[in-house]
Protein backbone atom coordinates (compact mmCIF):
# COMPACT_ATOMS: atom_id res chain seq x y z
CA UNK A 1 -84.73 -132.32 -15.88
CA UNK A 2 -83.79 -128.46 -15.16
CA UNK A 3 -85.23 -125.70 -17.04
CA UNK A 4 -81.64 -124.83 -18.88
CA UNK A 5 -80.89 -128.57 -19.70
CA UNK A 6 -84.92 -128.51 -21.22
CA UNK A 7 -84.15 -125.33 -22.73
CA UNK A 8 -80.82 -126.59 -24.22
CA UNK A 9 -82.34 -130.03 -25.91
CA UNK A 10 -85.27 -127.99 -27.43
CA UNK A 11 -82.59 -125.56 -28.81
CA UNK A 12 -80.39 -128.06 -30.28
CA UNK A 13 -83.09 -129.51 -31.61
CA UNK A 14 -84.98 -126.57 -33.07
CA UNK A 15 -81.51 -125.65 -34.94
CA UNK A 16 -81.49 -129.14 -36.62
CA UNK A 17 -84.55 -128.57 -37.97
CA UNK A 18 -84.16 -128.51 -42.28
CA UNK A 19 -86.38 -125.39 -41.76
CA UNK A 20 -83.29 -123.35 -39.83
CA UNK A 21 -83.15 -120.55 -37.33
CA UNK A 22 -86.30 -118.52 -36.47
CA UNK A 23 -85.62 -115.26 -38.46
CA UNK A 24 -83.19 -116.73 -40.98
CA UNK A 25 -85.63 -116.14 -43.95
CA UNK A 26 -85.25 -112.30 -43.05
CA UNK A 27 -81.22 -112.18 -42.75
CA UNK A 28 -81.11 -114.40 -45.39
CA UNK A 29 -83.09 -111.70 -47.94
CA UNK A 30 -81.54 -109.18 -45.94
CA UNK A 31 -78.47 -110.17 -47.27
CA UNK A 32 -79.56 -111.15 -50.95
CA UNK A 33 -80.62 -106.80 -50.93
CA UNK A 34 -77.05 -106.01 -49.44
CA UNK A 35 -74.99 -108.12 -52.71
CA UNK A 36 -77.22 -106.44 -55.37
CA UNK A 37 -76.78 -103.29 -53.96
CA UNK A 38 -72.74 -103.50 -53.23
CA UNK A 39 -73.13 -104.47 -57.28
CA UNK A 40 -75.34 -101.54 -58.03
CA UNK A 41 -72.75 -99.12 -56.61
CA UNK A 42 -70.21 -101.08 -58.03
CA UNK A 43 -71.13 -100.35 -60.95
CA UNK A 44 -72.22 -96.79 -61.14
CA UNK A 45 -68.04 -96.51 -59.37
CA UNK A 46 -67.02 -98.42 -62.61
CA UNK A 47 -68.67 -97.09 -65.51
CA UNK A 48 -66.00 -96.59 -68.66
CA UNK A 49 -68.39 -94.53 -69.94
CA UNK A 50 -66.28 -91.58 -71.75
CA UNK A 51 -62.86 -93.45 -69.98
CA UNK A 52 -59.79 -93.23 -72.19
CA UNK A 53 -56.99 -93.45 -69.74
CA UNK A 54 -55.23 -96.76 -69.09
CA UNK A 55 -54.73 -96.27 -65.93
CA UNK A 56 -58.08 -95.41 -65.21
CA UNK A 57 -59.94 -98.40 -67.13
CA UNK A 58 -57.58 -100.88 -65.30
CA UNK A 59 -58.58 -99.30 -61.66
CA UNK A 60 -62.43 -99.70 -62.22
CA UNK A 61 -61.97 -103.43 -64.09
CA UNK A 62 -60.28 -103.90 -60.54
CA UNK A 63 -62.69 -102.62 -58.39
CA UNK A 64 -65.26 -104.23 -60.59
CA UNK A 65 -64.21 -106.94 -59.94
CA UNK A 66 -63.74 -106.66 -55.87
CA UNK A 67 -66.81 -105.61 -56.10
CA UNK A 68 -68.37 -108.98 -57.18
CA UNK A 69 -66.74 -110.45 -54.99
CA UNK A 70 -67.80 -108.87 -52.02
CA UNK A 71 -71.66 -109.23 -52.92
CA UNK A 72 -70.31 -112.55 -53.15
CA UNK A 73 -69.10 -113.05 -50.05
CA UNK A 74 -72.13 -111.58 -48.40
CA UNK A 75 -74.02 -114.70 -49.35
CA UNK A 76 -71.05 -116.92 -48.52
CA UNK A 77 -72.16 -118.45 -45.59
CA UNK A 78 -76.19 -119.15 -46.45
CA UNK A 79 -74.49 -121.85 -48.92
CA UNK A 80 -74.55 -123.99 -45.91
CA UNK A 81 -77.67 -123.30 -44.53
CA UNK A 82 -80.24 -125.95 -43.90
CA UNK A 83 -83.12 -124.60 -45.65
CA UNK A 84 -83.32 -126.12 -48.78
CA UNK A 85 -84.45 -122.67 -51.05
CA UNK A 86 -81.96 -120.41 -49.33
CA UNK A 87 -78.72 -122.89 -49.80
CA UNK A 88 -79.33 -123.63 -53.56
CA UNK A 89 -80.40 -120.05 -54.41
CA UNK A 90 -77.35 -118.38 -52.31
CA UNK A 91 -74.97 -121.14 -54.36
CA UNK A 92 -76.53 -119.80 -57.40
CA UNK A 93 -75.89 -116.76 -55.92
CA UNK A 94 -72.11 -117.30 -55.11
CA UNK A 95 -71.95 -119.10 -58.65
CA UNK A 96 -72.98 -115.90 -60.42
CA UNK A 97 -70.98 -113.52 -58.40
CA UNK A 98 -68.07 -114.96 -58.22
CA UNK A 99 -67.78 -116.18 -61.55
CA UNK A 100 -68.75 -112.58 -63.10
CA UNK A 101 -65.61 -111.69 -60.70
CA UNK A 102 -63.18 -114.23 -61.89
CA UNK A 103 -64.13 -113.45 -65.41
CA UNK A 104 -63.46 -109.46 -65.18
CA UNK A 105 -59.98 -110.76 -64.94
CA UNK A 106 -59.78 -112.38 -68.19
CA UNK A 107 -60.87 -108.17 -68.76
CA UNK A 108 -58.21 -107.19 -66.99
CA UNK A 109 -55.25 -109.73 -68.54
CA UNK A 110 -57.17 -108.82 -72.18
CA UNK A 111 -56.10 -105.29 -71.23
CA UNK A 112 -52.59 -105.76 -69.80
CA UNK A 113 -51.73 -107.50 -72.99
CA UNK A 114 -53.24 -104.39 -75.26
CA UNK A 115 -51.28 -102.07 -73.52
CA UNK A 116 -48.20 -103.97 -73.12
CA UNK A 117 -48.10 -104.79 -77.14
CA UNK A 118 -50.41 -102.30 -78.71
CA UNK A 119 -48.85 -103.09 -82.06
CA UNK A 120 -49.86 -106.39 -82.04
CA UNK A 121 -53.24 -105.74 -80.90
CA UNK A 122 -53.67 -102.99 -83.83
CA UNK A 123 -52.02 -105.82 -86.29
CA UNK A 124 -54.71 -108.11 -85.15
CA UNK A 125 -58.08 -106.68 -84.83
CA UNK A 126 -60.19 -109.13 -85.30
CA UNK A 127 -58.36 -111.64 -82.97
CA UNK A 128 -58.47 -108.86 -80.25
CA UNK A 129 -62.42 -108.33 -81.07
CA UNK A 130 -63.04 -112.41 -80.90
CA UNK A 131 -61.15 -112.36 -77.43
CA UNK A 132 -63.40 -109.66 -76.11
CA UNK A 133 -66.56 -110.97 -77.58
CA UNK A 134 -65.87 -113.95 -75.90
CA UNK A 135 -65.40 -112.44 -72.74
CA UNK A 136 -68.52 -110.23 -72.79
CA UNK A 137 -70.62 -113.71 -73.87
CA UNK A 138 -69.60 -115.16 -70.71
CA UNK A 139 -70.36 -112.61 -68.29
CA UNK A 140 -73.37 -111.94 -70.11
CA UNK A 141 -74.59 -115.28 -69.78
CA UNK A 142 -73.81 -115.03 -65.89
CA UNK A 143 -76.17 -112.16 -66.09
CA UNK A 144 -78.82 -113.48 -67.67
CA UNK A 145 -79.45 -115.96 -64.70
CA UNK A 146 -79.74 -112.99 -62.15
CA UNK A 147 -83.41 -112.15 -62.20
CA UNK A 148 -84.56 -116.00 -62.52
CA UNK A 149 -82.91 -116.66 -58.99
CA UNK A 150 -83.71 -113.97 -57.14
CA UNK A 151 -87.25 -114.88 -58.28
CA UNK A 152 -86.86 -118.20 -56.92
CA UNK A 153 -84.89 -117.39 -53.87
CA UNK A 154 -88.28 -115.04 -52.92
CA UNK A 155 -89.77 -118.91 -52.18
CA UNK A 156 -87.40 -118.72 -48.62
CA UNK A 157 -89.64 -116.28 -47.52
CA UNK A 158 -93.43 -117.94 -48.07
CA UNK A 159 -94.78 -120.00 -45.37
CA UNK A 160 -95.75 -123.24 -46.57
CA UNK A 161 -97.35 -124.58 -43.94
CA UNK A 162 -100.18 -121.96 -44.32
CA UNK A 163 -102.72 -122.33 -46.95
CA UNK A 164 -106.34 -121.13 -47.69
CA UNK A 165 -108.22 -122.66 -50.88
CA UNK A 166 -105.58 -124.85 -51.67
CA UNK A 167 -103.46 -121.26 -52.63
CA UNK A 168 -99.79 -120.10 -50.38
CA UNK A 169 -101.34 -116.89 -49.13
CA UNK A 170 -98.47 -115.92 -46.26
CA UNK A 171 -95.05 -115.22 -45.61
CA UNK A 172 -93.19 -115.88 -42.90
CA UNK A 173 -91.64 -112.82 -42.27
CA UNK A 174 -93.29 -110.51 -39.80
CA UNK A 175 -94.98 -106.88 -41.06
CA UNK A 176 -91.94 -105.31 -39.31
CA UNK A 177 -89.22 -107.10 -40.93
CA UNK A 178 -91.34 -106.83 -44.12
CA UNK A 179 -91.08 -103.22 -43.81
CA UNK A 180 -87.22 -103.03 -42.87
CA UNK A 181 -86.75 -105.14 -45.99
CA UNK A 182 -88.88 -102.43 -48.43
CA UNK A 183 -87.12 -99.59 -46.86
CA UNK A 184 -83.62 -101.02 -47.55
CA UNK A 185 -84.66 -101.60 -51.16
CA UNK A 186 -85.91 -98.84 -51.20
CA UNK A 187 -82.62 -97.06 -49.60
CA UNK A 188 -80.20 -98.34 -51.89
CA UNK A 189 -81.93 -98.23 -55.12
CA UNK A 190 -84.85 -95.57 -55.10
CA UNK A 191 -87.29 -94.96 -58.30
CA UNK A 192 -85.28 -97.15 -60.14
CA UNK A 193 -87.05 -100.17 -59.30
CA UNK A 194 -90.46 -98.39 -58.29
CA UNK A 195 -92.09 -98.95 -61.80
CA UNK A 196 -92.23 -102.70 -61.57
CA UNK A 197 -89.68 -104.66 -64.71
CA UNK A 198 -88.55 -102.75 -67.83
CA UNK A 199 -87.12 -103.66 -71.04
CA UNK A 200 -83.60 -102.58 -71.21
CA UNK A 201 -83.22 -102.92 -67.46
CA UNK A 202 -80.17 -103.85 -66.36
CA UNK A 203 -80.34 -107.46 -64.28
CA UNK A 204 -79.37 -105.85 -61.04
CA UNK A 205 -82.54 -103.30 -60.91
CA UNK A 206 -84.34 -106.10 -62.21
CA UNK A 207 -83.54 -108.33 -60.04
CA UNK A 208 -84.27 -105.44 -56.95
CA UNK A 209 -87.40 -104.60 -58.79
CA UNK A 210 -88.70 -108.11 -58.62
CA UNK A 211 -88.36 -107.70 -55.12
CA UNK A 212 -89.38 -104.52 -54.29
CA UNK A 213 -92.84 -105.51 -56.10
CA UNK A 214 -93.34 -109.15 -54.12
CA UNK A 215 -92.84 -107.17 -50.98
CA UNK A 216 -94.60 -103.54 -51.18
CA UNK A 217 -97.26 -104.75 -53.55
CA UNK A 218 -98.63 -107.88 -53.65
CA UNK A 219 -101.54 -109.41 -51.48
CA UNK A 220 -99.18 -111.52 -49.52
CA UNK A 221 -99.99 -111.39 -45.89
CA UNK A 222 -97.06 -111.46 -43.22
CA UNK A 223 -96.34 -113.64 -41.07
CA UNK A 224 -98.16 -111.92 -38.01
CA UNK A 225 -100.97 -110.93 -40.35
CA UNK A 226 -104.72 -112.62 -40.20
């Protein structure tokens, strides 16, 4: 058998492995920082705080809503992914993003109709109230599910092969990709998420919090760490 037939079997079967890709842990959290920070300047582009125009709230509802759905498709692919953490937290992922997105346009029709029949909304106020409430309930409970995944899609990145006193003590990401992974948090979202989980914070700096913590201050040891 020639080397590149040898090297060919032990590739095909290396990529069939339910473990994935060597490095796919990395791109794969690489990528999970990426969609909460498209969301985080998503929504610092969106705010309605102080927003009266109609023209203006209906452009940032819009992008809002793009937005989602580009952190969404950032993750898109790691649905089919053969590691078992990364394709069930990235469709949790998708799930959230997406549906946040596909909601903001039950925002955006809520808003059409105002301005289209304003009389009717002012006739009905509570109706109108009970639409938006609604609205706001179900994005909120997309929300709420942020921070709980993100804590559970950290488990793509711990080696569990390697154990000492019956304890996961490694990842398996190298110190370098570690490092690339801090700065980019670090990049994109800055003090915010430097003092560890708030009260009041908002489930996107929570969510980057959670990980800026795991990776710049715990004991966990890299992968190419003794």
């Amino acid at each position: 058998m020639n080397n590149c037939f040898r090297i060919l079997i032990i590739f095909l079967i290396f990529i069939s492995s339910p473990y994935g890709y060597c490095g796919e842990s990395f791109d794969y959290m690489s990528d999970v920082i990426d969609s909460l920070a498209v969301i985080y300047r998503t929504q610092k582009s969106s705010d309605m705080t102080g927003i009266s125009n109609e023209f203006e709230m209906m452009r940032m509802c819009v992008e809002f809503r793009n937005g989602m759905n580009s952190a969404a498709n950032i993750l898109k692919d790691h649905q089919n992914s053969k590691n078992k953490v990364i394709k069930e937290s990235a469709e949790i992922y998708f799930m959230i993003y997406s549906g946040i997105a596909d909601n903001e346009n039950n925002v955006i029709k809520y808003l059409e109709d105002f301005y289209n029949n304003p009389r009717k909304a002012v006739a009905n106020p509570g109706t109108q109230a009970a639409k938006f409430a609604e609205i706001e309930a179900i994005t909120n409970n997309y929300w709420k599910g942020l921070a709980e995944n993100t804590v559970y899609s950290l488990y793509s990145i711990i080696d569990s092969n390697r154990i000492h006193k019956g304890k996961l003590i490694c990842l398996n990401i190298s110190k370098a990709e570690r490092k690339l992974l801090i700065d980019k948090l670090d990049m994109n979202f800055g003090k915010k998420i430097k003092g560890g989980l708030k009260v009041g914070q908002k489930p996107v700096h929570a969510s980057a919090s959670l990980l800026y913590e795991f990776l710049a201050k715990s004991k966990w040891k890299s992968a190419d760490e003794k």
